[in-house]
Protein backbone atom coordinates (compact mmCIF):
# COMPACT_ATOMS: atom_id res chain seq x y z
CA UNK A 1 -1.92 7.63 -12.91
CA UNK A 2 1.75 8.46 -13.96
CA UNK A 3 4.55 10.69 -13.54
CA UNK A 4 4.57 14.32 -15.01
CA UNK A 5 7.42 12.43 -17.01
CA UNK A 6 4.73 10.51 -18.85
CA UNK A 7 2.18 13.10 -20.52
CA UNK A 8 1.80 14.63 -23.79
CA UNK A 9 -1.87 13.64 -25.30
CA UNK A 10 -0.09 11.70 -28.27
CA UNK A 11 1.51 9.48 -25.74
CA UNK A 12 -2.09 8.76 -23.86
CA UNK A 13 -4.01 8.34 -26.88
CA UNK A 14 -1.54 5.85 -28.48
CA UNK A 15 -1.79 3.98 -24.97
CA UNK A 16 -5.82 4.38 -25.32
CA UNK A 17 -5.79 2.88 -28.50
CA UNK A 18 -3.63 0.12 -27.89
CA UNK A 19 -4.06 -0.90 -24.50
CA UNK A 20 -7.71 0.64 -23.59
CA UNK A 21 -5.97 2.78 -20.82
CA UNK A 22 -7.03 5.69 -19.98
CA UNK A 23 -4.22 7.67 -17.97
CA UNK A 24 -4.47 10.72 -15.81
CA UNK A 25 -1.70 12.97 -15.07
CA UNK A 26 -1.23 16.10 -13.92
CA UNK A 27 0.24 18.99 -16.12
CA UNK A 28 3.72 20.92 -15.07
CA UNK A 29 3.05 23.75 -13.03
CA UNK A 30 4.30 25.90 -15.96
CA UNK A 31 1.63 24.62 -18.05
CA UNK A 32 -0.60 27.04 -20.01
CA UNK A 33 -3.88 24.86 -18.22
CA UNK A 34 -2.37 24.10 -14.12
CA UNK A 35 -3.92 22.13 -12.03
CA UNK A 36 -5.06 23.95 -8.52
CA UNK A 37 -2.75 22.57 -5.69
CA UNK A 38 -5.74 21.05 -3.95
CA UNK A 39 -6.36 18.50 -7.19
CA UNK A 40 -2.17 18.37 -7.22
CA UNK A 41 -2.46 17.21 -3.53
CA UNK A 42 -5.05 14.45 -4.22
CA UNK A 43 -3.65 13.09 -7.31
CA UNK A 44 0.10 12.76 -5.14
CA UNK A 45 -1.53 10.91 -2.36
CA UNK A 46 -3.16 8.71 -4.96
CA UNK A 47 0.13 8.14 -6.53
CA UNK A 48 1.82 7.75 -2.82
CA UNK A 49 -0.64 4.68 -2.20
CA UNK A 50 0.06 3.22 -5.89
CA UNK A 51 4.17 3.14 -5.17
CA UNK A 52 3.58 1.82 -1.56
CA UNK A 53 2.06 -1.23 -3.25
CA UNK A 54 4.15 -1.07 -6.06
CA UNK A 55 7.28 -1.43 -3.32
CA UNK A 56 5.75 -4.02 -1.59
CA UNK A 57 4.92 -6.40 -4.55
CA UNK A 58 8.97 -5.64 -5.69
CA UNK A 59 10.91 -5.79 -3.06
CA UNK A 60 8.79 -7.51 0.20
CA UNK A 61 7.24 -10.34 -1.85
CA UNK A 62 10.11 -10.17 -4.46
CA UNK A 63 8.93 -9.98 -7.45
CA UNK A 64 12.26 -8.36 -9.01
CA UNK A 65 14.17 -11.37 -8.18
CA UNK A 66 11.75 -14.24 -9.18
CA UNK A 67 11.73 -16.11 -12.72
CA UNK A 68 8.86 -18.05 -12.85
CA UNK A 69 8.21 -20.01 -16.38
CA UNK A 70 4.74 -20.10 -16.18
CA UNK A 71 2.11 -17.08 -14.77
CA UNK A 72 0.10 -19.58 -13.06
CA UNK A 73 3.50 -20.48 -10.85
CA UNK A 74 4.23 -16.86 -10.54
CA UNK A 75 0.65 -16.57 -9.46
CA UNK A 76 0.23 -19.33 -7.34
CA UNK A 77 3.73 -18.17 -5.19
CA UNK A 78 2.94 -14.44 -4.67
CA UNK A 79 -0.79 -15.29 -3.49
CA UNK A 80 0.92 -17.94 -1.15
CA UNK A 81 3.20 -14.66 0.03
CA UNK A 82 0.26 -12.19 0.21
CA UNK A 83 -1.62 -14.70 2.29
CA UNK A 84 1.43 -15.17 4.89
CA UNK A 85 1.98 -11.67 4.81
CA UNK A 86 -1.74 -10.87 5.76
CA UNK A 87 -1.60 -13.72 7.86
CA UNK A 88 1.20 -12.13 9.94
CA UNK A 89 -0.33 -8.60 9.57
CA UNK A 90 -3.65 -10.05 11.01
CA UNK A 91 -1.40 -11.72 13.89
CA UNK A 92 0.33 -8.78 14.59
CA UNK A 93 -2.86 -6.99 15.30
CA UNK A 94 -4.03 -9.35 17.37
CA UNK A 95 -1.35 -9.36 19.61
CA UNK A 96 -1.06 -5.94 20.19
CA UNK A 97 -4.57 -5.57 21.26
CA UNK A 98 -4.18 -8.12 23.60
CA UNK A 99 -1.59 -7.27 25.14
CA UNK A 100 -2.79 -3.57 25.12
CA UNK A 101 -5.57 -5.29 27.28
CA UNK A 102 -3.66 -7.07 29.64
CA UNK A 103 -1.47 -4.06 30.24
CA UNK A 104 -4.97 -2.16 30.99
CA UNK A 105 -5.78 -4.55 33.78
CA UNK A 106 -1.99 -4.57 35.24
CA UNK A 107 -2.00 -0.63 35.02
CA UNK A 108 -4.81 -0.67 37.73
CA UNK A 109 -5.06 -3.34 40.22
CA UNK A 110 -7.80 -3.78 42.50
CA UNK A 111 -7.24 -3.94 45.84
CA UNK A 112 -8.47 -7.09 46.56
CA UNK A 113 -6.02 -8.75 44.81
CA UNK A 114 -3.42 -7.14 46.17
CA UNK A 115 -1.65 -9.58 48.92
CA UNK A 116 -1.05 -6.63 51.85
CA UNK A 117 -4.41 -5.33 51.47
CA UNK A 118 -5.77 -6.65 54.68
């Protein structure tokens, strides 16, 4: 998938042919052949998810700013990221639900517990 800034069919085949890519993208809307707005839509929110990650691998688990001299080290660091960053995701969660829980109970006490109820 790539920007409206990156067709032309000479462009895509050249990066079929070198790279084995095969590369969707979605004409102007003043194209002789436009898409309908419904396959526009789709192909955006595919795009939308693709420079969420694209932002997170960049900037949250900085790849701009690292200079590793071997891939293996540059590998090796941003699965060691990804992992904490799950981790802390998966944490997160966790939390919240229990203390969605606990709130629950709090929200409605019984009466029995309750130390003037006799």
């Amino acid at each position: 998938m790539v920007d409206k800034g990156f067709e032309g069919k000479d462009r895509h085949q050249t990066w079929s042919e070198h790279y084995g890519a095969r590369v969707v993208c979605a004409p102007k809307r003043n194209s002789s052949k436009p898409w309908p707005k419904a396959l526009r839509r789709w192909l955006a929110s595919l795009r939308q998810i693709v420079e969420t990650v694209y932002d997170k691998l960049l900037n949250t688990f900085g790849l701009a700013r690292g200079r590793p001299h071997e891939l293996s080290g540059m590998r090796a660091r941003l699965a060691a990221k990804v992992a904490l960053h799950n981790f802390h995701e998966k944490a997160h969660s966790v939390k919240a639900n229990v203390v969605a829980g606990c709130s629950d109970a709090w929200a409605y006490p019984s009466s029995r517990f309750h130390p003037h109820s006799r």
